[in-house]
C-alpha atoms as a PDB file:
ATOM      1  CA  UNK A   1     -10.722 -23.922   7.597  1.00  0.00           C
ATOM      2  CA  UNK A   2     -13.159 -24.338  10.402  1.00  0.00           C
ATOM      3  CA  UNK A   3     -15.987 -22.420  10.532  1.00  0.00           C
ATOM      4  CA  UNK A   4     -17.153 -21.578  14.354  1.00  0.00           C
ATOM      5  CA  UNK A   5     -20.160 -19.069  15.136  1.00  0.00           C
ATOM      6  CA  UNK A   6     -19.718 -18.158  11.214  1.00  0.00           C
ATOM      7  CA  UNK A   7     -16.884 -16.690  11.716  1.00  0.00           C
ATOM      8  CA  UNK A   8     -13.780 -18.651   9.512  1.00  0.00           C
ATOM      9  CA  UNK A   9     -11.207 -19.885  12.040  1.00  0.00           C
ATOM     10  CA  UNK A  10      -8.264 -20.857   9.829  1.00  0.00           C
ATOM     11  CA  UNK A  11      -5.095 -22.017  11.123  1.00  0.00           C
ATOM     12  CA  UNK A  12      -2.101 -23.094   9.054  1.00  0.00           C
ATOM     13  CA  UNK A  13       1.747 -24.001  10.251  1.00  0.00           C
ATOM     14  CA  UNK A  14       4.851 -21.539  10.503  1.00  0.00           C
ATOM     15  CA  UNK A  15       5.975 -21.389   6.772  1.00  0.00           C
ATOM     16  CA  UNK A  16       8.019 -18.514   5.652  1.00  0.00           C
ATOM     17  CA  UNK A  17       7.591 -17.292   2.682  1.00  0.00           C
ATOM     18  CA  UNK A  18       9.176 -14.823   0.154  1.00  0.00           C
ATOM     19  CA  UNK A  19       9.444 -13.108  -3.199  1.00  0.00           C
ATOM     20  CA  UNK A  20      11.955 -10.680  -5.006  1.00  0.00           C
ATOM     21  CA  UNK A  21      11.332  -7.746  -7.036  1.00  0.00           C
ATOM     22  CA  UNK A  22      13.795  -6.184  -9.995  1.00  0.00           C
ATOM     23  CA  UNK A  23      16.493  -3.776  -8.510  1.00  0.00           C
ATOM     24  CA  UNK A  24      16.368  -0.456  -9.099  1.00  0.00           C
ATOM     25  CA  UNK A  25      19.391   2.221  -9.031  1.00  0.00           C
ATOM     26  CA  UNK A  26      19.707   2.728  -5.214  1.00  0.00           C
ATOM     27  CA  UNK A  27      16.537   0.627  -4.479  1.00  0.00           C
ATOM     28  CA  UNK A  28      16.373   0.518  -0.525  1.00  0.00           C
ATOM     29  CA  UNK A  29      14.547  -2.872  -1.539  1.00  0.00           C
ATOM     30  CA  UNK A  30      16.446  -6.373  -0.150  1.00  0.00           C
ATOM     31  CA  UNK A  31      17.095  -8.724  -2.812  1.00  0.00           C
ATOM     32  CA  UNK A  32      15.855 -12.511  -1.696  1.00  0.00           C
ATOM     33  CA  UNK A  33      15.360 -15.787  -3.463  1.00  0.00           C
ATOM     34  CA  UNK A  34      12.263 -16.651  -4.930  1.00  0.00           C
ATOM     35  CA  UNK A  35       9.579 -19.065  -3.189  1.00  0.00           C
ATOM     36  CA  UNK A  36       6.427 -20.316  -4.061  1.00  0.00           C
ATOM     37  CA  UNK A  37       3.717 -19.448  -1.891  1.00  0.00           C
ATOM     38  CA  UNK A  38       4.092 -21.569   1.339  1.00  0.00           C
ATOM     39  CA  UNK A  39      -0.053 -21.765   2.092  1.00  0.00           C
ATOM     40  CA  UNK A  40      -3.380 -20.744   0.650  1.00  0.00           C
ATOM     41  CA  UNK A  41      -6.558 -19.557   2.771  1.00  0.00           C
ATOM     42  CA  UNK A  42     -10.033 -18.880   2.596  1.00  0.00           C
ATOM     43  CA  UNK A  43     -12.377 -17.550   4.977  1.00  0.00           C
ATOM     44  CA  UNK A  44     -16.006 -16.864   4.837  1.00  0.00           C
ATOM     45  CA  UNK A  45     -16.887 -14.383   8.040  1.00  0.00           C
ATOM     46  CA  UNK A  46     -19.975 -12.450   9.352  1.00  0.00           C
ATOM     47  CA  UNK A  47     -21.126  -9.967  12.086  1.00  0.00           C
ATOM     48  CA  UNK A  48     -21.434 -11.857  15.050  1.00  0.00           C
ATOM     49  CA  UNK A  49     -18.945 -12.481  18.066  1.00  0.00           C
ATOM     50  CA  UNK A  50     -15.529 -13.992  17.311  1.00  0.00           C
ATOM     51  CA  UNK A  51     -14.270 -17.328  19.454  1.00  0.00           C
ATOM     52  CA  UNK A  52     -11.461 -17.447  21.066  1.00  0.00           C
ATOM     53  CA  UNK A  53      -8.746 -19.220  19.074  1.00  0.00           C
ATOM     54  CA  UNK A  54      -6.619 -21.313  20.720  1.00  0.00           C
ATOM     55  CA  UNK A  55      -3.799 -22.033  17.968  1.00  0.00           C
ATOM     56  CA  UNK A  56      -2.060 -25.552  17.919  1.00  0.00           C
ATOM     57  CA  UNK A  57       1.519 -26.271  18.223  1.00  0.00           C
ATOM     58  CA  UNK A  58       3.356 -24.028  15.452  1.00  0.00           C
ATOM     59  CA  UNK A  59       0.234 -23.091  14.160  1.00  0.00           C
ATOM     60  CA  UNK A  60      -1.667 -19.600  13.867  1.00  0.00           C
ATOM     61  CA  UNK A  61      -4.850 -18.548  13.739  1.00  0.00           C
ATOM     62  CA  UNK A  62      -6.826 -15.902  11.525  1.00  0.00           C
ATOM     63  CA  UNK A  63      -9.551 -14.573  12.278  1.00  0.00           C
ATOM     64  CA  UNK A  64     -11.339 -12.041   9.609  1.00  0.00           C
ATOM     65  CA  UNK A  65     -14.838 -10.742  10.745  1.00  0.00           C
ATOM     66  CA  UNK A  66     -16.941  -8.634   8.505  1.00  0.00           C
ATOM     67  CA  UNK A  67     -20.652  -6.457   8.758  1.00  0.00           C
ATOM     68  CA  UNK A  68     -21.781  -8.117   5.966  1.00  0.00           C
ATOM     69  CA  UNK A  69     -20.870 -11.563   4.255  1.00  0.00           C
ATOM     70  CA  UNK A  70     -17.825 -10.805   1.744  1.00  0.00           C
ATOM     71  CA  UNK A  71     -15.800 -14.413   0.919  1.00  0.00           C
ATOM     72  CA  UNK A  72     -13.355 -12.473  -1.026  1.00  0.00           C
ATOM     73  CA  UNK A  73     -13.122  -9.607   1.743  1.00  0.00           C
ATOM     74  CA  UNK A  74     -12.252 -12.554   4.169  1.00  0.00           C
ATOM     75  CA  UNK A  75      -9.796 -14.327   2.039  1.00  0.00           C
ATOM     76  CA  UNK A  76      -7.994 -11.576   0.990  1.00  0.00           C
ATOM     77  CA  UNK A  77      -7.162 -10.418   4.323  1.00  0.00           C
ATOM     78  CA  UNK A  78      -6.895 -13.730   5.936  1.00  0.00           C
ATOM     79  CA  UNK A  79      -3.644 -14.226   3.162  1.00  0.00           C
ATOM     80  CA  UNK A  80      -2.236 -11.341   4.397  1.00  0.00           C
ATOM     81  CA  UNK A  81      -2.536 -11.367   7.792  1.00  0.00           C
ATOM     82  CA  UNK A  82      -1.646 -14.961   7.583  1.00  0.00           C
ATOM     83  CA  UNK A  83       1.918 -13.487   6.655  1.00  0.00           C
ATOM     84  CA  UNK A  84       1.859 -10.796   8.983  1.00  0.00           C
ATOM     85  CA  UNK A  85       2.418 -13.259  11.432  1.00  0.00           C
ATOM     86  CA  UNK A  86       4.618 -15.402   9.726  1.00  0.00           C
ATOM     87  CA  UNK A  87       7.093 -13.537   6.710  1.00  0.00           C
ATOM     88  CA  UNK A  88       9.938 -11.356   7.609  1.00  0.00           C
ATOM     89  CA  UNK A  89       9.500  -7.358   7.324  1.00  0.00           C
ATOM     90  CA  UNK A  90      11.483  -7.840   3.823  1.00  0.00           C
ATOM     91  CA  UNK A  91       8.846 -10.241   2.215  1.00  0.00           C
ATOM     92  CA  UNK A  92       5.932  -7.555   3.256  1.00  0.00           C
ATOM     93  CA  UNK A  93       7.437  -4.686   2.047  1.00  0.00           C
ATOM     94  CA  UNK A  94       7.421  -7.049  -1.307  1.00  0.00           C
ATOM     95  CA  UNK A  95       4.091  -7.929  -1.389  1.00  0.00           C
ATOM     96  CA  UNK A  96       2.521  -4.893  -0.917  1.00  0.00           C
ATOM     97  CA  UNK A  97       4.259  -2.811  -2.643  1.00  0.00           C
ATOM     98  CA  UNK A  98       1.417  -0.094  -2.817  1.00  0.00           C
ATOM     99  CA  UNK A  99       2.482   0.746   0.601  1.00  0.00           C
ATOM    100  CA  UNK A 100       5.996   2.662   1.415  1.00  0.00           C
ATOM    101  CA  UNK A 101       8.799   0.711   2.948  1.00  0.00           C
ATOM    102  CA  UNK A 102       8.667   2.366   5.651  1.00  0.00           C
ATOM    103  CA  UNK A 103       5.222   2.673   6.777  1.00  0.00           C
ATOM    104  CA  UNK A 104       5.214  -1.138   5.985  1.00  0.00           C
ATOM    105  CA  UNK A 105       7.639  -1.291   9.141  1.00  0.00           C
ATOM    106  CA  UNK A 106       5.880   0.978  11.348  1.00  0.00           C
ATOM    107  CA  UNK A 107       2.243   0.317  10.530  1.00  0.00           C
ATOM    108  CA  UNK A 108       2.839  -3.529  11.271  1.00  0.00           C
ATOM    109  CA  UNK A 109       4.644  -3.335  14.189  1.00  0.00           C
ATOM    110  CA  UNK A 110       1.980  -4.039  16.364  1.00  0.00           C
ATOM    111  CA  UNK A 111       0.780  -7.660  15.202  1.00  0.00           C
ATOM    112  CA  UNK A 112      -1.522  -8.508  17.991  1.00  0.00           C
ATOM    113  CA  UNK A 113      -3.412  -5.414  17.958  1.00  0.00           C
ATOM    114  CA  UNK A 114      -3.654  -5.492  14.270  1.00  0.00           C
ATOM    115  CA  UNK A 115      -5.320  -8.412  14.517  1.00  0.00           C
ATOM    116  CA  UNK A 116      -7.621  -8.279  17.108  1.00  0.00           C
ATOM    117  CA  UNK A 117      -9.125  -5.037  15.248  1.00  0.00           C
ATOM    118  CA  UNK A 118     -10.107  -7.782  12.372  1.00  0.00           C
ATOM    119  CA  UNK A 119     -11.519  -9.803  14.537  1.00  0.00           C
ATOM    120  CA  UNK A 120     -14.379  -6.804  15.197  1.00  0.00           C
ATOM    121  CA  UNK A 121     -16.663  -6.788  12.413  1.00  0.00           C
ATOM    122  CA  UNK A 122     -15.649  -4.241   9.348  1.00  0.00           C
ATOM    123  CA  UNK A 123     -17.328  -2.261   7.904  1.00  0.00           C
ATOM    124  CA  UNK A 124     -17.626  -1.660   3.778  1.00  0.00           C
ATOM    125  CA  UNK A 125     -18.511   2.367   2.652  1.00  0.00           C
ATOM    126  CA  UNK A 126     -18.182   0.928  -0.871  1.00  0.00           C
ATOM    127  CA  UNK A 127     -14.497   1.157  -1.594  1.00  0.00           C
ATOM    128  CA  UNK A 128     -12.795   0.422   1.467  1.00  0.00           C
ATOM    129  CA  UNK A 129     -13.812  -1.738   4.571  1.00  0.00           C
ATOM    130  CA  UNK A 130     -12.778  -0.528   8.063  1.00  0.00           C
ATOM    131  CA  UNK A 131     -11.619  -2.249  11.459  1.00  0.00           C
ATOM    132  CA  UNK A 132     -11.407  -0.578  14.311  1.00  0.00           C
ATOM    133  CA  UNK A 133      -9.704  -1.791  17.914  1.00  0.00           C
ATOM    134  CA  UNK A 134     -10.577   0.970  20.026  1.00  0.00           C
ATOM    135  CA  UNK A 135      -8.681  -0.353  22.950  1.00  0.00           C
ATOM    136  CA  UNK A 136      -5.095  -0.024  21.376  1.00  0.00           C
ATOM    137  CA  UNK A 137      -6.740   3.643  19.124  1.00  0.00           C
ATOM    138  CA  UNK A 138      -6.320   1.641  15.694  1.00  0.00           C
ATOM    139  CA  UNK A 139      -8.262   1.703  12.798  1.00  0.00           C
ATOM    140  CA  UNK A 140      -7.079  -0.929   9.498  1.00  0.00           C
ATOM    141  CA  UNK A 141      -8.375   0.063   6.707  1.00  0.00           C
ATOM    142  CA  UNK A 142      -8.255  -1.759   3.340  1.00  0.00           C
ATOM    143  CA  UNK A 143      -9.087  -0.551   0.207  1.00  0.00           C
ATOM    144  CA  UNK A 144     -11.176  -2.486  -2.305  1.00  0.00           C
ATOM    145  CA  UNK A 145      -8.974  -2.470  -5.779  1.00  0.00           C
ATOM    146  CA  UNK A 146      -6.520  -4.100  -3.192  1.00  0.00           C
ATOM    147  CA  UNK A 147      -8.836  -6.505  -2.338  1.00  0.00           C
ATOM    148  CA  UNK A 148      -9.781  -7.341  -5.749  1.00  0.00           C
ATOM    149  CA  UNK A 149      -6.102  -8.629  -6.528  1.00  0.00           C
ATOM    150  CA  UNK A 150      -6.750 -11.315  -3.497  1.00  0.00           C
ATOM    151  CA  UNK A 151      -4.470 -10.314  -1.348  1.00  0.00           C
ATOM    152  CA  UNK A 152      -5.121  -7.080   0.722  1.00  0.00           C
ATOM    153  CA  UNK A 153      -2.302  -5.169   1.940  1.00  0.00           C
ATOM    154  CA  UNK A 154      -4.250  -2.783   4.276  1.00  0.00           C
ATOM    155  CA  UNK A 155      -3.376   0.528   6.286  1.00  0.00           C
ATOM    156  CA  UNK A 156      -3.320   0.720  10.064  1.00  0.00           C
ATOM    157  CA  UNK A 157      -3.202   4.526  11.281  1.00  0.00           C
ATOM    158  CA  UNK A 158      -4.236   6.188  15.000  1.00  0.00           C
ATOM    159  CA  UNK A 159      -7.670   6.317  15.035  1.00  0.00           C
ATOM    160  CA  UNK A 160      -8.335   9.493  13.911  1.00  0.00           C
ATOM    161  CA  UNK A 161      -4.940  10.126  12.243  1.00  0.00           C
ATOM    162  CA  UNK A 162      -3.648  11.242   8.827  1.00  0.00           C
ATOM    163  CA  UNK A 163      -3.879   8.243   6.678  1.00  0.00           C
ATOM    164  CA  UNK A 164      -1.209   8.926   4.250  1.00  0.00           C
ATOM    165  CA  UNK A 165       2.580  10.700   4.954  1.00  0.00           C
ATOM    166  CA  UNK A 166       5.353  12.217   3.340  1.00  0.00           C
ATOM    167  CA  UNK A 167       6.588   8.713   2.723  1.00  0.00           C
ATOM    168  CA  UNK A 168       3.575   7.745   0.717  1.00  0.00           C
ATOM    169  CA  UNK A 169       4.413  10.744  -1.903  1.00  0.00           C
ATOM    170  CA  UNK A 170       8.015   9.589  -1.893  1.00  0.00           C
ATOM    171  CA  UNK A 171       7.100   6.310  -2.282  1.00  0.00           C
ATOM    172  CA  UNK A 172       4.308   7.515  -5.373  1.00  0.00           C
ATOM    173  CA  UNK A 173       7.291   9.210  -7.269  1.00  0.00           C
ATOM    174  CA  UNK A 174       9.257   6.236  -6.750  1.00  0.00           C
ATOM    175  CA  UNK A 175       6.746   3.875  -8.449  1.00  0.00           C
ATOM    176  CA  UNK A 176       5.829   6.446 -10.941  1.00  0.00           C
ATOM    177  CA  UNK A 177      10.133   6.809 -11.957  1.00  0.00           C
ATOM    178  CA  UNK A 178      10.732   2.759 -11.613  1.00  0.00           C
ATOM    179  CA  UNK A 179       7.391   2.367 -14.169  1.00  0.00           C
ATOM    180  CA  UNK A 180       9.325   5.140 -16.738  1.00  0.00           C
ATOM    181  CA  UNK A 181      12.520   3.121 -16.105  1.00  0.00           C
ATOM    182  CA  UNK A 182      11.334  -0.303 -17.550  1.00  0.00           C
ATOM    183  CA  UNK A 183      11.660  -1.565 -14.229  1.00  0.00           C
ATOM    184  CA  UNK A 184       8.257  -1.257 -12.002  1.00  0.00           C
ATOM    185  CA  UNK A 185       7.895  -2.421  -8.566  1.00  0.00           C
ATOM    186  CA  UNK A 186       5.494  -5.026  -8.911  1.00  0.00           C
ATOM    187  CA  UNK A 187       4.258  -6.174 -12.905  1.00  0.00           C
ATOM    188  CA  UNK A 188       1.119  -5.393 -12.079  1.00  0.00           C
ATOM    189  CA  UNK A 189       1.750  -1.562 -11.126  1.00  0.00           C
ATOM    190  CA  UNK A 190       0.541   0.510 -14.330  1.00  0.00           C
ATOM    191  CA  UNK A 191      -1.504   3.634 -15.001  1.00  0.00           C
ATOM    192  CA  UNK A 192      -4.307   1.803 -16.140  1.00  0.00           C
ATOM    193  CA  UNK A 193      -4.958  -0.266 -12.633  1.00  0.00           C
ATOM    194  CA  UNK A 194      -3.161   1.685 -10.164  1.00  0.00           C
ATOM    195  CA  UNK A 195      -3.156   5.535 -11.274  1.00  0.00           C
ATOM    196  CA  UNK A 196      -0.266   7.883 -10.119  1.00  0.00           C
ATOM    197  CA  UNK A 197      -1.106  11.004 -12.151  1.00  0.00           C
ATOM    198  CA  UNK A 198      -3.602  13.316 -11.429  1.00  0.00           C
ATOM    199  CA  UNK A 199      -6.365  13.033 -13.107  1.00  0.00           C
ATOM    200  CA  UNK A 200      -7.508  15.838 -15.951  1.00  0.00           C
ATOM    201  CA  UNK A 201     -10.381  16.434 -14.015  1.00  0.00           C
ATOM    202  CA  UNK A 202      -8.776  17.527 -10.926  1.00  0.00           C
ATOM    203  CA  UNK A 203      -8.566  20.894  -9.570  1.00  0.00           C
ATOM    204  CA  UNK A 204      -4.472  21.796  -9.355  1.00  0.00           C
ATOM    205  CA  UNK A 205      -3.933  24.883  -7.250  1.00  0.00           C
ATOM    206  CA  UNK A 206      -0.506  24.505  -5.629  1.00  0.00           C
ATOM    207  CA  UNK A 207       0.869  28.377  -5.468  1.00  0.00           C
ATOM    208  CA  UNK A 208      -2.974  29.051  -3.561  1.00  0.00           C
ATOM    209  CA  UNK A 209      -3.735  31.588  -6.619  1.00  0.00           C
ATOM    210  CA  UNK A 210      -7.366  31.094  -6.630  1.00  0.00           C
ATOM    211  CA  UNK A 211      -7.339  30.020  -9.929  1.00  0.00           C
ATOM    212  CA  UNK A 212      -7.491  26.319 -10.780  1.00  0.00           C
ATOM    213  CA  UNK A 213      -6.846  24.603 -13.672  1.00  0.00           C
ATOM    214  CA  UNK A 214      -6.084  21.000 -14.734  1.00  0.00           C
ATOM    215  CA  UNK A 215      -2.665  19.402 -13.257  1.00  0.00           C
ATOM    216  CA  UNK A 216       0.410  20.116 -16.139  1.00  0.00           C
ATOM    217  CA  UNK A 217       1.006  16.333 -16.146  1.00  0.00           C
ATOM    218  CA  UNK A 218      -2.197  15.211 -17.109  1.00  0.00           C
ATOM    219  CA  UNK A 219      -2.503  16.981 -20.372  1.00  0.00           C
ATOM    220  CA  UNK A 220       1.358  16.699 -20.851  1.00  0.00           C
ATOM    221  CA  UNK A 221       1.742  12.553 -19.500  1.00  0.00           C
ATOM    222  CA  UNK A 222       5.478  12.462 -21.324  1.00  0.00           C
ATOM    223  CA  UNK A 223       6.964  15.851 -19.886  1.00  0.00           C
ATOM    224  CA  UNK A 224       9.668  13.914 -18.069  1.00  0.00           C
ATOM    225  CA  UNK A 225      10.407  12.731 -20.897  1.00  0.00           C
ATOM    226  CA  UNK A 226      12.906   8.928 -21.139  1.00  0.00           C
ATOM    227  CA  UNK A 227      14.314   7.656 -17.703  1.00  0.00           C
ATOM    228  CA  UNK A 228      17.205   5.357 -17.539  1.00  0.00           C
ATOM    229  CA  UNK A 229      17.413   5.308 -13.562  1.00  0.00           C
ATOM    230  CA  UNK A 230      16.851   7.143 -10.764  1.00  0.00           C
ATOM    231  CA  UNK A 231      18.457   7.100  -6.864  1.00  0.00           C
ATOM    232  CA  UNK A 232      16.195   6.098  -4.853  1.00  0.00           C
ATOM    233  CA  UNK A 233      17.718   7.026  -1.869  1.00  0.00           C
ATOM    234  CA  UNK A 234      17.858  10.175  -2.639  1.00  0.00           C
ATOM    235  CA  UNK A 235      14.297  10.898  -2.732  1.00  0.00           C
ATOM    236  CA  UNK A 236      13.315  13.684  -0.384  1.00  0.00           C
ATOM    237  CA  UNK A 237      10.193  15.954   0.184  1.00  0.00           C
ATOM    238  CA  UNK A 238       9.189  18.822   1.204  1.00  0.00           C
ATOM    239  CA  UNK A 239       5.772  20.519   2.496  1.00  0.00           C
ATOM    240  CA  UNK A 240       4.470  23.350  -0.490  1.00  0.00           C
ATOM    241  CA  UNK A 241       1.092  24.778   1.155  1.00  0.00           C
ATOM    242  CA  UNK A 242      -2.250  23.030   2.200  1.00  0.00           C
ATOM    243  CA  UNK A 243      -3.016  19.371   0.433  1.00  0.00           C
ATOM    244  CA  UNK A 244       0.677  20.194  -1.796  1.00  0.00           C
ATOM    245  CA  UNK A 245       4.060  18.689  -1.466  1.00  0.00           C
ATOM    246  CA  UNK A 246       6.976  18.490  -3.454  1.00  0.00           C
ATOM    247  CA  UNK A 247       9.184  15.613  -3.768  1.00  0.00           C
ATOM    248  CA  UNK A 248      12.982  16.233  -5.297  1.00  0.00           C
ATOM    249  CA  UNK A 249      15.376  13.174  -6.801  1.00  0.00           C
ATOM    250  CA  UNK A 250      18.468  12.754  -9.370  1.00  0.00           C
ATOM    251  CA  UNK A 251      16.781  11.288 -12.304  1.00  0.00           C
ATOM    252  CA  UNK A 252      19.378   9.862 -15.317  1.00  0.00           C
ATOM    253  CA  UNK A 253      17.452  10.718 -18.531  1.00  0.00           C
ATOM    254  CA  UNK A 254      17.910   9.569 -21.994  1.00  0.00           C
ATOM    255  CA  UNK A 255      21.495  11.084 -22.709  1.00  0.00           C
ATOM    256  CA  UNK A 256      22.609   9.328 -19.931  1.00  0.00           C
ATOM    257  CA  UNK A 257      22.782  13.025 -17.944  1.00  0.00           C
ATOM    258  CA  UNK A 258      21.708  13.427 -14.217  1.00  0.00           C
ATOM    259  CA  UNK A 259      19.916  15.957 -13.236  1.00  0.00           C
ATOM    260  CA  UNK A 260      17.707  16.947 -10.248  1.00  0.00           C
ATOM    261  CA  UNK A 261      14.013  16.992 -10.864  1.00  0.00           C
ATOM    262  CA  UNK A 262      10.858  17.907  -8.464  1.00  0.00           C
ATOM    263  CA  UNK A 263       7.618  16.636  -8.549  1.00  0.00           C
ATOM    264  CA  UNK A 264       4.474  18.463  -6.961  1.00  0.00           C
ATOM    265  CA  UNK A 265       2.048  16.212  -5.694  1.00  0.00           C
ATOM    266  CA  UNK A 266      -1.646  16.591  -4.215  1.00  0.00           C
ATOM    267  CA  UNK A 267      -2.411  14.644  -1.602  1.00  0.00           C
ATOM    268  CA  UNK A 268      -6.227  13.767  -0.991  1.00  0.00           C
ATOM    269  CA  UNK A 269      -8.540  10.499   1.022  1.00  0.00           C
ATOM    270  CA  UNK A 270      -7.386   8.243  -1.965  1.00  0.00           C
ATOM    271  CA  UNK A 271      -3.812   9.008  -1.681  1.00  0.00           C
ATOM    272  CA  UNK A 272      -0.927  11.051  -3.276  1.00  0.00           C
ATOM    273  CA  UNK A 273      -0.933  12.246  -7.314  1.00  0.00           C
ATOM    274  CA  UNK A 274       1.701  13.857  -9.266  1.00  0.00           C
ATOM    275  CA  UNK A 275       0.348  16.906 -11.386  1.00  0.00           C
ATOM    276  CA  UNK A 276       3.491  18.179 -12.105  1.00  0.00           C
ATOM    277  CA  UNK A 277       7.394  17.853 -12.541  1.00  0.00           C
ATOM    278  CA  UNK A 278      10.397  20.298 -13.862  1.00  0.00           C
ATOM    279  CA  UNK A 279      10.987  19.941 -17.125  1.00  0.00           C
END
């Protein structure tokens, strides 16, 4: 790492790496061989203009700029842009596995842009810090639970866009079913550090009544009751009214019977949460 201006310049050589994840029934998930990680990074970065990096021979260059001083800000993102560059589509959608499949494809399409809208200083409300390249109408935001973990998987959206889809709900029920199954996503992807279910305190209005009332799940957490699998690529949604969607899948229960159940979700600036599902 080379620090130039303050701003952490760190350039490493074209390593691909990759990781694999437990199937699941109809997982749209590619299976690979394991790898240990291929590089480490840190970065230290602060508001003032970035240099222009001039990468060596096979090499690439990071650069992570930030309003205020934040080492683990910097190095979090540096990791994963790092392999935004470098990994196959496959070994992203692996490692952050918050993020739906398919948004992982589409949001991270444009590399170059991506990272020239880190290179502008971000700014931190408090639980997310924000990049914006105005020139290419992006804005890459990253939240900071994610950056806790070290490595920051973040969201790139229009600049003034919807920041979550139908995809993300789909994606919510699929974590929530694969955590019931004995098979989650990722080991780290529990209730307790990354929350699916609405929480008792939130309003849950989806038939536009009027009258709200705590979401059925949350007082009821085992309504579902066991899963053995689920087809995952089956999962479909559909629109309900205002910040409500539904999202409909074959679930295998206990008995070893299939049967189609639907989740209503609430979507809000944090995200998707389920509140309900048919019993």
């Amino acid at each position: 790492m080379v620090l130039v201006g303050g701003v952490a310049v760190v350039s490493v050589g074209l390593v691909a790496g990759c990781d694999s994840r437990a199937g699941i029934e109809g997982t749209d998930w590619t299976r690979e061989t394991p790898a240990p990680p291929s590089h480490t990074a840190t970065s230290i970065a602060a508001a003032v203009p970035p240099p222009v990096l001039i990468p060596g021979p096979g090499e690439v260059s990071v650069t992570v700029a930030l309003a205020a001083k934040d080492s683990a800000a910097a190095d979090a993102l540096t990791r994963w842009a790092m392999d935004l560059q470098q990994a196959p589509t496959s070994t992203l959608e692996r490692r952050c596995w918050t993020l739906a499949p398919r948004n992982v494809d589409s949001m991270y399409a444009d590399k170059q842009a991506i990272l020239d809208a880190l290179a502008t200083p971000g700014t931190d409300d408090g639980t997310e810090i924000t990049w914006k390249n105005p020139r290419q109408g992006i804005t890459v935001v990253a939240q900071r639970e994610d950056i806790a973990t070290g490595y920051a998987c973040p969201r790139v959206v229009p600049t003034g866009g919807e920041a979550f889809n139908d995809a993300d709900a789909r994606h919510t029920v699929r974590r929530y079913l694969a955590r019931l199954s004995g098979a989650p996503i990722d080991p780290a992807d529990t209730e307790n550090t990354h929350p699916l279910i609405c929480a008792a305190g939130a309003s849950w209005d989806p038939t536009g009544s009027g009258r709200t009332a705590p979401a059925p799940l949350a007082s009821t957490p085992g309504k579902l009751g066991a899963v053995r699998s689920f087809v995952d690529d089956s999962l479909s949604s559909q629109p309900l009214r205002g910040d409500y969607l539904t999202v409909s899948v074959p679930v295998t229960g206990a008995t070893g019977a299939q049967r189609d159940r639907t989740f209503t979700l609430k979507s809000s600036e944090q995200g998707y949460c389920i509140g309900d599902v048919s019993a």
